[in-house]
N, C-alpha and C. Protein backbone atom coordinates (compact mmCIF):
# COMPACT_ATOMS: atom_id res chain seq x y z
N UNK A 1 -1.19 -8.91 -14.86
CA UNK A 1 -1.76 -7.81 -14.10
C UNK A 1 -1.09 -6.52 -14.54
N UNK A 2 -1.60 -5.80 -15.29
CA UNK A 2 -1.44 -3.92 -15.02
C UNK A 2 -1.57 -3.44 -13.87
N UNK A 3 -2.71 -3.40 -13.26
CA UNK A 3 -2.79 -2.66 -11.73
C UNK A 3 -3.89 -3.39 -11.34
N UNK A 4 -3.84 -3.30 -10.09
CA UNK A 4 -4.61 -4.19 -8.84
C UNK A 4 -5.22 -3.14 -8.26
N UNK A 5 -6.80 -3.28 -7.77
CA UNK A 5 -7.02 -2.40 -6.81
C UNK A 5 -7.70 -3.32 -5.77
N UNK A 6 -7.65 -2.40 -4.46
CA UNK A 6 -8.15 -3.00 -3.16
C UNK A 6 -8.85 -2.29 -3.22
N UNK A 7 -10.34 -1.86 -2.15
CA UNK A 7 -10.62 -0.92 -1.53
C UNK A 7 -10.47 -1.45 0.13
N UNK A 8 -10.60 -1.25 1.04
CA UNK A 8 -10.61 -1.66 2.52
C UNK A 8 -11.40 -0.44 3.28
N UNK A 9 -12.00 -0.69 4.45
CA UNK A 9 -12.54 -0.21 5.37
C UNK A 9 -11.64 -0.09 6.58
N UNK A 10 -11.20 0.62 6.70
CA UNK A 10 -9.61 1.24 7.63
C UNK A 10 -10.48 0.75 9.36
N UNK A 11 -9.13 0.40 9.98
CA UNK A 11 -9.51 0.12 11.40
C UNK A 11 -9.59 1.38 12.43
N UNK A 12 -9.23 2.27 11.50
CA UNK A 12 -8.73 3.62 12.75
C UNK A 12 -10.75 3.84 13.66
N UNK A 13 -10.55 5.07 14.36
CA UNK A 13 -11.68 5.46 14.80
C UNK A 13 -12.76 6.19 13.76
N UNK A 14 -12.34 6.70 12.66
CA UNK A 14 -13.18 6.74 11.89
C UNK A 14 -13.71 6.08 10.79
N UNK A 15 -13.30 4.70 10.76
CA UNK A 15 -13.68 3.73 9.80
C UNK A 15 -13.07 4.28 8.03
N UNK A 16 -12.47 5.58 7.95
CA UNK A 16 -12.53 5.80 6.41
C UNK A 16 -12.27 4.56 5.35
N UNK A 17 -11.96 5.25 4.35
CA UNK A 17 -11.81 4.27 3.57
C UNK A 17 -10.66 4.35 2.65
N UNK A 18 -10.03 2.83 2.23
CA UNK A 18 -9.14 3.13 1.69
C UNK A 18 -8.76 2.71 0.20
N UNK A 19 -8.44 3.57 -0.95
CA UNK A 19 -8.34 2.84 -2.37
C UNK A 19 -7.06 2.39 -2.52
N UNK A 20 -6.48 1.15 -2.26
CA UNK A 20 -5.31 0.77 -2.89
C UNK A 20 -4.66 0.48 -4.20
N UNK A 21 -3.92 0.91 -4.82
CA UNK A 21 -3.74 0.28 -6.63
C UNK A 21 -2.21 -0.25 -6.54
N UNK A 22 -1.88 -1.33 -6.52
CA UNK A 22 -0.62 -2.12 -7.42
C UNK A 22 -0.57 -2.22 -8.19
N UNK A 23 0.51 -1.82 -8.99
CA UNK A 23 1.00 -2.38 -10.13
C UNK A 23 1.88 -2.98 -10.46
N UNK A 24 2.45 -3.08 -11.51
CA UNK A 24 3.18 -4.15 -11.66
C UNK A 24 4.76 -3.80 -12.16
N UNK A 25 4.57 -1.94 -12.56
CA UNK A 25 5.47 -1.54 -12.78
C UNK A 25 6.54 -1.00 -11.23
N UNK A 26 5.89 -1.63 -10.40
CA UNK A 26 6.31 -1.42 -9.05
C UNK A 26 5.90 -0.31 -8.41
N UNK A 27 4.81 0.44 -8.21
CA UNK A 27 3.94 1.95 -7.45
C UNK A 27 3.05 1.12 -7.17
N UNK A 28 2.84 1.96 -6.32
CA UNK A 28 1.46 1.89 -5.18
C UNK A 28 1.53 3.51 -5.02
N UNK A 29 -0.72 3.28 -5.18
CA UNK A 29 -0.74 4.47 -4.84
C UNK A 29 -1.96 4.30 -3.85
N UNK A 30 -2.18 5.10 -2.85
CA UNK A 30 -3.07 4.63 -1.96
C UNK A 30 -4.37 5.96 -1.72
N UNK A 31 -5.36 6.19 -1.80
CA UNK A 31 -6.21 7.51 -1.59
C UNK A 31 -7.55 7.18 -0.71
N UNK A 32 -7.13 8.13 0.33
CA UNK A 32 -8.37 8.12 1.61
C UNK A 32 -9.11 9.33 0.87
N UNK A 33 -10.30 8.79 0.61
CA UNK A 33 -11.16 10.22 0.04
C UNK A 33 -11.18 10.82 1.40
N UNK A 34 -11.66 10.39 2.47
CA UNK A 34 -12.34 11.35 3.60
C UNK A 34 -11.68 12.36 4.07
N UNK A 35 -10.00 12.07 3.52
CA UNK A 35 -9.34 13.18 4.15
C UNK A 35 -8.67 14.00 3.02
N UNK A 36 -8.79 13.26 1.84
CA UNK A 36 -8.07 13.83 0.91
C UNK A 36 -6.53 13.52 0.59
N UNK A 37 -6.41 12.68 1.27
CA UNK A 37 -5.22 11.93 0.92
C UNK A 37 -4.47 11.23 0.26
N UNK A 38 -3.60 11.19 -0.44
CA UNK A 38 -2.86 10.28 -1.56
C UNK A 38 -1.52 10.55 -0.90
N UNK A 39 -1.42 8.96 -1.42
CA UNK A 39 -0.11 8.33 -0.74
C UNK A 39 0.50 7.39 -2.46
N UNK A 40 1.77 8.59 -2.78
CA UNK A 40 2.40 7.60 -3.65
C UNK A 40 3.67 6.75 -3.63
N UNK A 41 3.74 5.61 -3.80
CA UNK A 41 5.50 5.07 -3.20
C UNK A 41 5.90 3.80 -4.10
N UNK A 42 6.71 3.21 -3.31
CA UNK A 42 7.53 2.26 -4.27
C UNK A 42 6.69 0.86 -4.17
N UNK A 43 6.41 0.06 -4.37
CA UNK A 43 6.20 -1.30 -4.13
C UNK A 43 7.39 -1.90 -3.03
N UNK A 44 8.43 -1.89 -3.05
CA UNK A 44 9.20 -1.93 -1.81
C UNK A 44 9.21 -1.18 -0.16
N UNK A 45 8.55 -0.49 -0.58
CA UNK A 45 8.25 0.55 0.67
C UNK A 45 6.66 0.50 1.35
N UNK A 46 6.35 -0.91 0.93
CA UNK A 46 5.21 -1.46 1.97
C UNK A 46 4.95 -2.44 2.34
N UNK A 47 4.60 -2.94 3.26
CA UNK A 47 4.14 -3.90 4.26
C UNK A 47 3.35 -4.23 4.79
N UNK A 48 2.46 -5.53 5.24
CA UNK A 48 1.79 -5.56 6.61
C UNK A 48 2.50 -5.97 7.52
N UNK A 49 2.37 -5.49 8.74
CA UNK A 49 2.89 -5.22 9.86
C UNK A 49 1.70 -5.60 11.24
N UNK A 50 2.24 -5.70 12.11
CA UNK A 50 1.49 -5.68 13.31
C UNK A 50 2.37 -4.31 14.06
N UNK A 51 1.19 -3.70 14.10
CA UNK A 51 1.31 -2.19 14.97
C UNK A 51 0.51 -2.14 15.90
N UNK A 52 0.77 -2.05 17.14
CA UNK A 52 -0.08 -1.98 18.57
C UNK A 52 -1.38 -3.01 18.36
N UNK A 53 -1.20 -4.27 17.99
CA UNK A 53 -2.08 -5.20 17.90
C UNK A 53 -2.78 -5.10 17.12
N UNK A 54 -2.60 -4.07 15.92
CA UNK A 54 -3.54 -4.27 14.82
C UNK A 54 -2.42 -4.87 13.51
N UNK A 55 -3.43 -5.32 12.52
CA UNK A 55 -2.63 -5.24 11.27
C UNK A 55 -2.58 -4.39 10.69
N UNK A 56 -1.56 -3.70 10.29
CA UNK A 56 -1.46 -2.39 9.51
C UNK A 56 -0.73 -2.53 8.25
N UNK A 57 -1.33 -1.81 6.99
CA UNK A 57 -0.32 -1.34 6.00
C UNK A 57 0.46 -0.49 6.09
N UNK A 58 1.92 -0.69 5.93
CA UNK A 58 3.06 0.06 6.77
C UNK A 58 3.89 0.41 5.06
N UNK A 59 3.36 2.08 4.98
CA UNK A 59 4.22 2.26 3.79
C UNK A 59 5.41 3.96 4.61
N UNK A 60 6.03 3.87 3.45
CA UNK A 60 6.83 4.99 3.29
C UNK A 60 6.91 5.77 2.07
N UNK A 61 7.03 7.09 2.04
CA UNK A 61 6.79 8.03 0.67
C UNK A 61 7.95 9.37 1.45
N UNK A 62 7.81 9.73 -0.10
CA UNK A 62 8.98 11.14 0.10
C UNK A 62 7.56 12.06 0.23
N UNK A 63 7.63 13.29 0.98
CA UNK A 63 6.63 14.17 0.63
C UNK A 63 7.50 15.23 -0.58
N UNK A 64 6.67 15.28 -1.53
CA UNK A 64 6.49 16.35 -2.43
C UNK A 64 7.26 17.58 -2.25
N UNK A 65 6.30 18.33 -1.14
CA UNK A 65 7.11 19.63 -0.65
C UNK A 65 8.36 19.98 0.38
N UNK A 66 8.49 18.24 0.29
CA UNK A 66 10.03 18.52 1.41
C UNK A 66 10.39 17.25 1.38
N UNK A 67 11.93 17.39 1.84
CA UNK A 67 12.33 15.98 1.59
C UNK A 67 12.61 14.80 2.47
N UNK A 68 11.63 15.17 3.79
CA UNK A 68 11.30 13.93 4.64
C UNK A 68 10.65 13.19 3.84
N UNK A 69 10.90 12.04 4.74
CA UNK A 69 10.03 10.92 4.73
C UNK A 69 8.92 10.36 5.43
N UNK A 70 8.00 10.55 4.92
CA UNK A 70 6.29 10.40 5.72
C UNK A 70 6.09 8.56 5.78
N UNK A 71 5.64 8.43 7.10
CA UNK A 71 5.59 6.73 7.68
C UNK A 71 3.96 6.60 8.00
N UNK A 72 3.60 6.06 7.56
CA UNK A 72 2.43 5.92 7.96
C UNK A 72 1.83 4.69 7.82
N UNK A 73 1.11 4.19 9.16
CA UNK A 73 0.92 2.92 9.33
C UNK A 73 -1.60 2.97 9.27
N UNK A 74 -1.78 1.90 8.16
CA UNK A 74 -3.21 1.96 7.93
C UNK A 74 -3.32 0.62 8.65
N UNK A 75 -4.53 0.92 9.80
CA UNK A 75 -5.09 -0.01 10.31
C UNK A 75 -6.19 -0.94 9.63
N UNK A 76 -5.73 -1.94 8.96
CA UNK A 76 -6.53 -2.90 8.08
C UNK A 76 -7.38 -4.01 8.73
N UNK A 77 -8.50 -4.76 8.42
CA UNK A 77 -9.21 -5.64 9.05
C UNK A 77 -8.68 -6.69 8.70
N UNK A 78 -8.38 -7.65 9.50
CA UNK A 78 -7.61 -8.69 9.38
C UNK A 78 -7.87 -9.58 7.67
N UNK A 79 -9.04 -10.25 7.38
CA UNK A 79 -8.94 -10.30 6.09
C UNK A 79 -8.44 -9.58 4.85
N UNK A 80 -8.95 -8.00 4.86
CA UNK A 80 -8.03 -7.26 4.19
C UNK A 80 -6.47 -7.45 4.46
N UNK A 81 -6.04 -7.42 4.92
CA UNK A 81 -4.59 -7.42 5.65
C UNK A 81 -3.84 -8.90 4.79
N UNK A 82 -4.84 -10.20 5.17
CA UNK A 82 -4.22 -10.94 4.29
C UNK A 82 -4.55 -11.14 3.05
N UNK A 83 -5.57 -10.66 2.77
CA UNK A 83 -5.59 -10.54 0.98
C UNK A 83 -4.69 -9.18 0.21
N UNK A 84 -4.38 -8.19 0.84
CA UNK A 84 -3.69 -7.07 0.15
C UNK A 84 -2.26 -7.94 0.42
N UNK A 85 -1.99 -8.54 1.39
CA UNK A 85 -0.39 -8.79 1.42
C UNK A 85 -0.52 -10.04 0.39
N UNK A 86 -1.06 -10.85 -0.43
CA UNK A 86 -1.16 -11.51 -0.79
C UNK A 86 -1.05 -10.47 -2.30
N UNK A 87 -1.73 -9.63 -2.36
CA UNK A 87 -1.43 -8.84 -3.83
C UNK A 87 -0.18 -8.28 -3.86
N UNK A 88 0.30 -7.56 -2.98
CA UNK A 88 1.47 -7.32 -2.65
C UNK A 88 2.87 -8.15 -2.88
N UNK A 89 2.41 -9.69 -2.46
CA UNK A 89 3.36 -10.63 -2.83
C UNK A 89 3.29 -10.77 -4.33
N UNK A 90 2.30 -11.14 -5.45
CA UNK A 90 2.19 -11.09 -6.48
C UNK A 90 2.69 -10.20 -7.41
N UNK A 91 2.45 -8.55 -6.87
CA UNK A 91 3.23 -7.52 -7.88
C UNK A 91 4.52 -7.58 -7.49
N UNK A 92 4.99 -8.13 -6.60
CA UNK A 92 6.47 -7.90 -6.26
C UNK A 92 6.80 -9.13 -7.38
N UNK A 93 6.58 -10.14 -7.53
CA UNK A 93 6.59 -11.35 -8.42
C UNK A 93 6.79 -10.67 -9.67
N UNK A 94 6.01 -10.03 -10.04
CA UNK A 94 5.42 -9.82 -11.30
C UNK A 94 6.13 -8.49 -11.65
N UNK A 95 6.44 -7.40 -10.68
CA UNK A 95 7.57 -7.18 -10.79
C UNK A 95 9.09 -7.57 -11.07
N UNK A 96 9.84 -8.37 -10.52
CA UNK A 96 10.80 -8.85 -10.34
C UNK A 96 10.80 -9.28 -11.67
N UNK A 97 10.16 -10.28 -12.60
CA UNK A 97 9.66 -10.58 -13.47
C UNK A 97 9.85 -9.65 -14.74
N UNK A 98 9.28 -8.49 -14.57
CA UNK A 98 9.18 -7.63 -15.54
C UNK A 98 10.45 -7.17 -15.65
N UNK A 99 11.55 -6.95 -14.36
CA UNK A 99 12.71 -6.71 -14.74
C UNK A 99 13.97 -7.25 -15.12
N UNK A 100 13.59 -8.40 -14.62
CA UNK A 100 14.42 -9.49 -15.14
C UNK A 100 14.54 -9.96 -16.74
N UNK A 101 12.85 -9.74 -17.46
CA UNK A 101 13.13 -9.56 -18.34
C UNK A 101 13.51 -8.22 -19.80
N UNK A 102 13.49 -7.41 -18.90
CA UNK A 102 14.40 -6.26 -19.20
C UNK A 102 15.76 -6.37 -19.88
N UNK A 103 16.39 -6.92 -18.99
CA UNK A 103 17.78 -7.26 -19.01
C UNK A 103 18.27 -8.10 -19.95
């Protein structure tokens, strides 16, 4: 695998939508067209999670123009939820992998 993409249909109240890409060099990058959003981060800095009874993709990113840290939790439909954590497990693999043989 080079990069993985998802797309998903977000649980929030406006249904947007969401493009996920893994790779293998360890990034994730995530982009809600509807709002204009991109989300770039580590492959370590995401999760599914259960957040107020939903499943959520639970990442973390530095913002750009400052040096907090932006948390943001995507309400996923339960199948999405276990097929992205299932890609998720794989690039981390395939990661780990790639650096191990680095060394």
């Amino acid at each position: 695998m080079i990069s993985t993409c998802k797309e998903c249909v977000l649980e929030d109240k406006h249904h947007h939508h969401a493009r996920i890409q893994l790779t293998r060099c360890g990034t994730v990058a995530i982009d809600i067209p509807e709002t204009n959003e991109h989300i770039d981060t580590e492959l370590d800095s995401v999760e599914i999670r259960s957040h107020s009874g939903k499943l959520c993709l639970v990442c973390q990113a530095k913002l750009k123009s400052r040096e907090n840290i932006q948390r943001k939790a995507l309400p996923l439909q339960q199948q999405d939820a276990l097929e992205l954590n299932q890609l998720i497990r794989e690039a981390s693999e395939e990661y780990e992998t790639l650096m191990n043989d680095l060394l």
